[in-house]
PDB file of N, CA and C in Angstrom:
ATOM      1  N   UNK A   1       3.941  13.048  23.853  1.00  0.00           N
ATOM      2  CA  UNK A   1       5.201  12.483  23.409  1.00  0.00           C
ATOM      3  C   UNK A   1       5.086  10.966  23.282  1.00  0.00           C
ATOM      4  N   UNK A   2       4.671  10.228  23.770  1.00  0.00           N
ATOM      5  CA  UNK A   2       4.243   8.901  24.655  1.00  0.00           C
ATOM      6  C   UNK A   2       3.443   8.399  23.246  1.00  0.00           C
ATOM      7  N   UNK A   3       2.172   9.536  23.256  1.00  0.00           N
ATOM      8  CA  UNK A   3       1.378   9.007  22.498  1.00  0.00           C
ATOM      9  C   UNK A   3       1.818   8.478  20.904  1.00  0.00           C
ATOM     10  N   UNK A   4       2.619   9.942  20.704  1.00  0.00           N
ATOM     11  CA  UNK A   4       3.186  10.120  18.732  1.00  0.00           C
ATOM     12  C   UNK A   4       3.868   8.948  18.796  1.00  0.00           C
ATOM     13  N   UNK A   5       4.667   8.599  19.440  1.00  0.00           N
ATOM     14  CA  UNK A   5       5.732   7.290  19.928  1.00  0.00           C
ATOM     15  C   UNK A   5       4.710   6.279  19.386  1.00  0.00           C
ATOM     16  N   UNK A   6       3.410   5.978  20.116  1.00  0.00           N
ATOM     17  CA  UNK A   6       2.439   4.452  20.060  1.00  0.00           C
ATOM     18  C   UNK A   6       2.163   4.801  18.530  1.00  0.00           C
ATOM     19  N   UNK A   7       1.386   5.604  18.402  1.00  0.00           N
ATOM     20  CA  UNK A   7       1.141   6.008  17.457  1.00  0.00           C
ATOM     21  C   UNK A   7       1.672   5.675  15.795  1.00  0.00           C
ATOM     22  N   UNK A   8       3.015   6.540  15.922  1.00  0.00           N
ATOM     23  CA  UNK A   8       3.897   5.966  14.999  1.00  0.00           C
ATOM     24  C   UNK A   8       4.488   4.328  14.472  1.00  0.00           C
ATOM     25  N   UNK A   9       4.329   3.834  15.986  1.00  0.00           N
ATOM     26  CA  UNK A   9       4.666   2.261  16.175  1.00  0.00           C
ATOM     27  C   UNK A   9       3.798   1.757  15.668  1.00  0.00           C
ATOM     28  N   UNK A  10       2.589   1.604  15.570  1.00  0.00           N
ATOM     29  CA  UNK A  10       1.472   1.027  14.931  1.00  0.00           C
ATOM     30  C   UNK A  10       1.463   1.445  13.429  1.00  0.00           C
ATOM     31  N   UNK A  11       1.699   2.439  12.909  1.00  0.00           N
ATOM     32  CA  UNK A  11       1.763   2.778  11.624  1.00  0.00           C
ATOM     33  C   UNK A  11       3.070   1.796  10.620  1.00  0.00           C
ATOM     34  N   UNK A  12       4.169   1.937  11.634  1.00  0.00           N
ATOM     35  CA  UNK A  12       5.179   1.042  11.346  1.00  0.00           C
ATOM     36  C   UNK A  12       4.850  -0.618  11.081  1.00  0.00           C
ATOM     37  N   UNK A  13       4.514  -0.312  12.098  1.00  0.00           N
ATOM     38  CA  UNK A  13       3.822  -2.369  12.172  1.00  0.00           C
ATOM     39  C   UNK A  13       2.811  -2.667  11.192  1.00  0.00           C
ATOM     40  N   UNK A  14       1.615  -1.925  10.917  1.00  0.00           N
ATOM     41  CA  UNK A  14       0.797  -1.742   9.445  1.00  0.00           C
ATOM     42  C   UNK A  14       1.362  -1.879   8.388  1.00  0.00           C
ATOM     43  N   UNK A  15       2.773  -0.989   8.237  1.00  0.00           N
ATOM     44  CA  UNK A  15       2.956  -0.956   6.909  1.00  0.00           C
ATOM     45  C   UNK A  15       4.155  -2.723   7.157  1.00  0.00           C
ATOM     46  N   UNK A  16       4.418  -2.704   7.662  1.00  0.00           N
ATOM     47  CA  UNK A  16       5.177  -4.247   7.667  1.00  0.00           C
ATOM     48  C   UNK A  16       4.631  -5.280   7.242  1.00  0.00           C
ATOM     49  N   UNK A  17       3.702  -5.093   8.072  1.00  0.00           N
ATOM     50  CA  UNK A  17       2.128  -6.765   8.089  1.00  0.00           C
ATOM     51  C   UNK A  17       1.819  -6.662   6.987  1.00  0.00           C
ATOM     52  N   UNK A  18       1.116  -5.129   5.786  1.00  0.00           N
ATOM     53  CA  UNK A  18       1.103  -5.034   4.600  1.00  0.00           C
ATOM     54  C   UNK A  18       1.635  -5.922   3.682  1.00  0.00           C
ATOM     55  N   UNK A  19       3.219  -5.157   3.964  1.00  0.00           N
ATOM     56  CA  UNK A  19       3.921  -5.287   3.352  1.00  0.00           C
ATOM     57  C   UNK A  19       4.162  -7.286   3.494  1.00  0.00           C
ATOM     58  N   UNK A  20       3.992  -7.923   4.205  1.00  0.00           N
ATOM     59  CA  UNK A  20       4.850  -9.130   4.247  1.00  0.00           C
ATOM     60  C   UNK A  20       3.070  -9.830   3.873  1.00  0.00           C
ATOM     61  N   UNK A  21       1.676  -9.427   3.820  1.00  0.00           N
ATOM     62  CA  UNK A  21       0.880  -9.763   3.293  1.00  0.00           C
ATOM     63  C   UNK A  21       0.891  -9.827   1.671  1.00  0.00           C
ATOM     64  N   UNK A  22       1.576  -8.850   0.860  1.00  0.00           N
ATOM     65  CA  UNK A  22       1.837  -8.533  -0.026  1.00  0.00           C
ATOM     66  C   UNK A  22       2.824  -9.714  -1.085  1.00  0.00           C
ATOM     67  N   UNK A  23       3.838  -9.669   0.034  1.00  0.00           N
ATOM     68  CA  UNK A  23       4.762 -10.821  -0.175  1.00  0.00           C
ATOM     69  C   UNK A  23       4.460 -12.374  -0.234  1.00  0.00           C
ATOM     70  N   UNK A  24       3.587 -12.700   0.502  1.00  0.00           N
ATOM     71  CA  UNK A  24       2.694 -13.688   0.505  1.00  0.00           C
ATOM     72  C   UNK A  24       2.139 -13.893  -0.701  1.00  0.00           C
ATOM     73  N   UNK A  25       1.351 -13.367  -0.967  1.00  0.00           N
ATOM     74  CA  UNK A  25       0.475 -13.299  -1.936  1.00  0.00           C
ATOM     75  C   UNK A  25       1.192 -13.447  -3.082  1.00  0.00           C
ATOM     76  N   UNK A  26       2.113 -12.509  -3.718  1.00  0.00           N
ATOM     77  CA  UNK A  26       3.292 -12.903  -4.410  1.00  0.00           C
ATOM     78  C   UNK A  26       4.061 -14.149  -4.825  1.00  0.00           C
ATOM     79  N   UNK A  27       4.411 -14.375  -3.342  1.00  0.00           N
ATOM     80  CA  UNK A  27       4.980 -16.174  -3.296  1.00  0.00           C
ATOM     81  C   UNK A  27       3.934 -16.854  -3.925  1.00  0.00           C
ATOM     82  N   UNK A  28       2.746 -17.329  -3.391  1.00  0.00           N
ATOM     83  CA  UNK A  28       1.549 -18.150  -4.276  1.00  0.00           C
ATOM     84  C   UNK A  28       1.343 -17.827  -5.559  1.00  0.00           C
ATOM     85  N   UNK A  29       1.493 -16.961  -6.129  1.00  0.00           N
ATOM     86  CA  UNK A  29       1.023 -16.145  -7.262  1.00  0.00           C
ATOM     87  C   UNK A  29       2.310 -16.865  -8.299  1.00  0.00           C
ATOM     88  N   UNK A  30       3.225 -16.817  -7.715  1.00  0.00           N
ATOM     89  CA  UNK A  30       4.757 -17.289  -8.125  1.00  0.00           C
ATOM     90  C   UNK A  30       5.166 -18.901  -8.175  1.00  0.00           C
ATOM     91  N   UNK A  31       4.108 -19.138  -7.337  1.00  0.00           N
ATOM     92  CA  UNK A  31       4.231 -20.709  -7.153  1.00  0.00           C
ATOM     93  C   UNK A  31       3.042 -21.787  -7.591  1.00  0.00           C
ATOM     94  N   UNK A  32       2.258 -20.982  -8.419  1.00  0.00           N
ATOM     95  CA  UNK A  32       0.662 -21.383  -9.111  1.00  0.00           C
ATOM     96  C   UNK A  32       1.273 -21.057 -10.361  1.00  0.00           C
ATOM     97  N   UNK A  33       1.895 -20.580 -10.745  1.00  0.00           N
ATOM     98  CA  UNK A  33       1.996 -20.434 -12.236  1.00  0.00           C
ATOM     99  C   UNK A  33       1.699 -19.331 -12.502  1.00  0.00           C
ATOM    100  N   UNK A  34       1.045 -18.060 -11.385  1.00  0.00           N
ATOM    101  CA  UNK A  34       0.837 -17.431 -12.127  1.00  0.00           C
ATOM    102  C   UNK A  34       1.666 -16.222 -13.143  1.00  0.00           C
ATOM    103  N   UNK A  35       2.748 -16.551 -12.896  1.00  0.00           N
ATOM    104  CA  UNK A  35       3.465 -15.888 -14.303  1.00  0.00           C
ATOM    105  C   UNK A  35       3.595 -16.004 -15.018  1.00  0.00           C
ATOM    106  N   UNK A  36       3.098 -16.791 -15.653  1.00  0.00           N
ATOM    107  CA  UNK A  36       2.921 -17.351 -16.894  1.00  0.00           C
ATOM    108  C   UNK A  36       1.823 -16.625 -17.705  1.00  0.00           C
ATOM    109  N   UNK A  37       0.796 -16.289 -16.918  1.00  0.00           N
ATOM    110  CA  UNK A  37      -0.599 -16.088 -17.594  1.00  0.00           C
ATOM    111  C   UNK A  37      -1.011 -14.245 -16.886  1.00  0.00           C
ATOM    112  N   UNK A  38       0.035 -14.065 -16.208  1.00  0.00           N
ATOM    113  CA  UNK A  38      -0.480 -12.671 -15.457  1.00  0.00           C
ATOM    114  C   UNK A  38       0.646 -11.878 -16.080  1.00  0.00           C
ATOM    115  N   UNK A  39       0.686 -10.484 -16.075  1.00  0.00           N
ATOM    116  CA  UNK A  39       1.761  -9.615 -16.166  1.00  0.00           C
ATOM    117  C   UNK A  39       2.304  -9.074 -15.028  1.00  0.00           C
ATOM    118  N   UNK A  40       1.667  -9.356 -14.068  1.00  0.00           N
ATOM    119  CA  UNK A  40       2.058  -8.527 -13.101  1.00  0.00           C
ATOM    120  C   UNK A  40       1.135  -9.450 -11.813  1.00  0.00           C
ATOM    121  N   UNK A  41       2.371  -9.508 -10.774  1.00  0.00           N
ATOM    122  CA  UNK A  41       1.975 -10.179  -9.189  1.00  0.00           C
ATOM    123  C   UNK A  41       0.800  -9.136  -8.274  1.00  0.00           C
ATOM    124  N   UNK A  42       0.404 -10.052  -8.075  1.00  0.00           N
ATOM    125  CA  UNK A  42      -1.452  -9.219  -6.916  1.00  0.00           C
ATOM    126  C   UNK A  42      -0.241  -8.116  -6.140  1.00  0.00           C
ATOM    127  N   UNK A  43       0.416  -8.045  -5.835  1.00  0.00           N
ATOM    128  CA  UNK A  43       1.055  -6.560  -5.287  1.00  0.00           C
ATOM    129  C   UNK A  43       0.970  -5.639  -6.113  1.00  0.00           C
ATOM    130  N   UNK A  44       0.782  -5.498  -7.579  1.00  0.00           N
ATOM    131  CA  UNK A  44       1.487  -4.762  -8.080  1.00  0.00           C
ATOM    132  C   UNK A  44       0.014  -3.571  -8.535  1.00  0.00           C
ATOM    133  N   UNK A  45      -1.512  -4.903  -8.180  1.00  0.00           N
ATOM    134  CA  UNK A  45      -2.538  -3.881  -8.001  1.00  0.00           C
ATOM    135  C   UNK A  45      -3.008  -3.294  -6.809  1.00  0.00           C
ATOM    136  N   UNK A  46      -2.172  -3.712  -5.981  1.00  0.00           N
ATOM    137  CA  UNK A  46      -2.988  -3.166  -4.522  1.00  0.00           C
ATOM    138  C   UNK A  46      -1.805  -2.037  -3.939  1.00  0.00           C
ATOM    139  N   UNK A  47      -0.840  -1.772  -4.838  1.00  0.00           N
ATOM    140  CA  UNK A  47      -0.207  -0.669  -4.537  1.00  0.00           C
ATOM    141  C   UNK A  47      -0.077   0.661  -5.743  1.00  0.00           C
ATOM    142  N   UNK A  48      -1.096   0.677  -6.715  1.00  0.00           N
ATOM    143  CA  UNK A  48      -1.479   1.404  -7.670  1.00  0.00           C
ATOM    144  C   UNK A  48      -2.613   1.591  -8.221  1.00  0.00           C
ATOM    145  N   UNK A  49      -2.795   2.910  -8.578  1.00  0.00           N
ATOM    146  CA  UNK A  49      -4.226   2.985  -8.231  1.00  0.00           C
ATOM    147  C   UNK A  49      -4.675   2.745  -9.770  1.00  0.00           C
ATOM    148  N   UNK A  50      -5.823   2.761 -10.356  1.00  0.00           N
ATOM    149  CA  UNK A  50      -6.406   2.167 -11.482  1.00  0.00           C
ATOM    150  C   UNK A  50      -5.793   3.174 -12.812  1.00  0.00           C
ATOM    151  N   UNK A  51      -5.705   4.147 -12.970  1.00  0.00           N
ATOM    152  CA  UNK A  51      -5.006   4.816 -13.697  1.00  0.00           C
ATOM    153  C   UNK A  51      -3.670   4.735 -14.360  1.00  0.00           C
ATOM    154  N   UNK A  52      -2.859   4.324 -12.879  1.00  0.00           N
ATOM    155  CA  UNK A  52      -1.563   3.855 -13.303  1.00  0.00           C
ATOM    156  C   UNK A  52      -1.467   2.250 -13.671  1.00  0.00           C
ATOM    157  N   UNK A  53      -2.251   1.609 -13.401  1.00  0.00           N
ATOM    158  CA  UNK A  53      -2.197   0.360 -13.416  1.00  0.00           C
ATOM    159  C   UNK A  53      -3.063   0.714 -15.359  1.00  0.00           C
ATOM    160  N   UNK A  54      -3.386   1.128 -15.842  1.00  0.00           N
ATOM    161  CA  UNK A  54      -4.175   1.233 -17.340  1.00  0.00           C
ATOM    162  C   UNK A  54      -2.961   1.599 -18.188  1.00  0.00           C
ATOM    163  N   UNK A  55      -2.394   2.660 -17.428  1.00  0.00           N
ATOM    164  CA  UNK A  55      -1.373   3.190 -18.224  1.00  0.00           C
ATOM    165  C   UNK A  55      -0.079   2.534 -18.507  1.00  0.00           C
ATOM    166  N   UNK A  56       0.454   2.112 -17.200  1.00  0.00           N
ATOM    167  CA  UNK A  56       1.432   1.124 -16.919  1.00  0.00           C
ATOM    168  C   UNK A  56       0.979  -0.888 -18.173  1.00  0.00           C
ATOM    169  N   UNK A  57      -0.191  -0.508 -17.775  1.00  0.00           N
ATOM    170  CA  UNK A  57      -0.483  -1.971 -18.967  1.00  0.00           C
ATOM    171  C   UNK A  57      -0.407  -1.972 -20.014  1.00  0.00           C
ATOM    172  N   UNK A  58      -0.892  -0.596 -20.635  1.00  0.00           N
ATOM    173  CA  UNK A  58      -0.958  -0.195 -21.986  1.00  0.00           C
ATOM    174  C   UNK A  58       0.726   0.172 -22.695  1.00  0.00           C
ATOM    175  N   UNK A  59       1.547   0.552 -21.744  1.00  0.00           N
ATOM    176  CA  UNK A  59       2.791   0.692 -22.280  1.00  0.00           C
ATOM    177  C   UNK A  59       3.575  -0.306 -22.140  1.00  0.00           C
ATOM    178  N   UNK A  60       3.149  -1.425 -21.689  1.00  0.00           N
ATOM    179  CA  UNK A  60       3.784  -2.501 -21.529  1.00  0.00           C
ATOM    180  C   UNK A  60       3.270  -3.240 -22.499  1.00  0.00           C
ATOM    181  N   UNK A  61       2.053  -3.466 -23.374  1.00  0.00           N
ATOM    182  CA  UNK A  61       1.642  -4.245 -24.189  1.00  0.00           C
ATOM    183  C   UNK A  61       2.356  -3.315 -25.356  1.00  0.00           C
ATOM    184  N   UNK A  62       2.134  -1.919 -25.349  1.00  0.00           N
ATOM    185  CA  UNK A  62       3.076  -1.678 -26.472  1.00  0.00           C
ATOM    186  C   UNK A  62       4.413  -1.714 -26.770  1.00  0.00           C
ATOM    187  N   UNK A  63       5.404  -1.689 -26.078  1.00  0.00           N
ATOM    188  CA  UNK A  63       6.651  -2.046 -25.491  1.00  0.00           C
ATOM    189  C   UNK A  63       6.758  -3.624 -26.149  1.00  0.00           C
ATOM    190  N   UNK A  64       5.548  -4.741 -25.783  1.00  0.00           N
ATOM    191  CA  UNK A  64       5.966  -5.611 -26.384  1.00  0.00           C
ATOM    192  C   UNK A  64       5.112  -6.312 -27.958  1.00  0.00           C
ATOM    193  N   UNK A  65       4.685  -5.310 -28.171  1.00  0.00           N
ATOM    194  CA  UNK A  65       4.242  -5.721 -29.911  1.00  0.00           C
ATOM    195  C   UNK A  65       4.921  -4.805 -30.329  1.00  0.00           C
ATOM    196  N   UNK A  66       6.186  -3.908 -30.479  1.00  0.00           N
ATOM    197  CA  UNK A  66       6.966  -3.463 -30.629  1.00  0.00           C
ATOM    198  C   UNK A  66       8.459  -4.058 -30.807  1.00  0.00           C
ATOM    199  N   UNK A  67       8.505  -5.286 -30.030  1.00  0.00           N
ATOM    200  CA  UNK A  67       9.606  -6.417 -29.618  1.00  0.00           C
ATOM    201  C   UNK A  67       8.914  -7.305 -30.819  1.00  0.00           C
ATOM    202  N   UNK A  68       7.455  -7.619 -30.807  1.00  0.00           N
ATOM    203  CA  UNK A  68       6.908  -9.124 -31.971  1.00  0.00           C
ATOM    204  C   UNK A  68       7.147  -8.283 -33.398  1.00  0.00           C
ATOM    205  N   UNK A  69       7.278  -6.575 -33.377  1.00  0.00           N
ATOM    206  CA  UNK A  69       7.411  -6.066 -34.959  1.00  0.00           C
ATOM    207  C   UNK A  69       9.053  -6.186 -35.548  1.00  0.00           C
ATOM    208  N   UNK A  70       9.377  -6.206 -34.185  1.00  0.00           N
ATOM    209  CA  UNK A  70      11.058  -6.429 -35.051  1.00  0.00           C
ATOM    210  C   UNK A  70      11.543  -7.941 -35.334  1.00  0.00           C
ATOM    211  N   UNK A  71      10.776  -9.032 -34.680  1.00  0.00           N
ATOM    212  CA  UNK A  71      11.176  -9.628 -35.398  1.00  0.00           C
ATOM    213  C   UNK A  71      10.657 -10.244 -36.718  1.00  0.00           C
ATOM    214  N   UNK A  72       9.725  -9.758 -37.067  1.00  0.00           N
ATOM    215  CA  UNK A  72       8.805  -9.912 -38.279  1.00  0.00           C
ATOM    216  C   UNK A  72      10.230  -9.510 -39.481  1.00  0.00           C
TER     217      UNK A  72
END
């Protein structure tokens, strides 16, 4: 009982520290400029795996040469 308890607590605290590592990284990313030149903040590859991150890019570049055809 004791144990699942520690157990669980540490899993909790992992995904926090992650998570506020994540956020970090973000902030700098946000505060370098890099939105300007990136599509997407360093979180957005370390929580998707390469597949979705191809697919997710590819419909987003089409999504927006789709936006540059209308105004042609």
């Amino acid at each position: 009982m004791i144990r699942n308890i520690v157990v669980i607590t540490k899993k909790i605290i992992q995904k926090i520290e992650f998570w506020f590592k994540l956020k970090c990284m973000d902030d700098m990313w946000y505060y370098t400029g890099g939105s300007c030149f990136g599509l997407f903040p360093p979180s957005f590859y370390y929580t998707h795996t390469e597949e979705e991150i191809e697919r997710i890019i590819d419909e987003t570049l089409d999504n927006m040469q789709k936006m540059i055809d209308q105004l042609d």
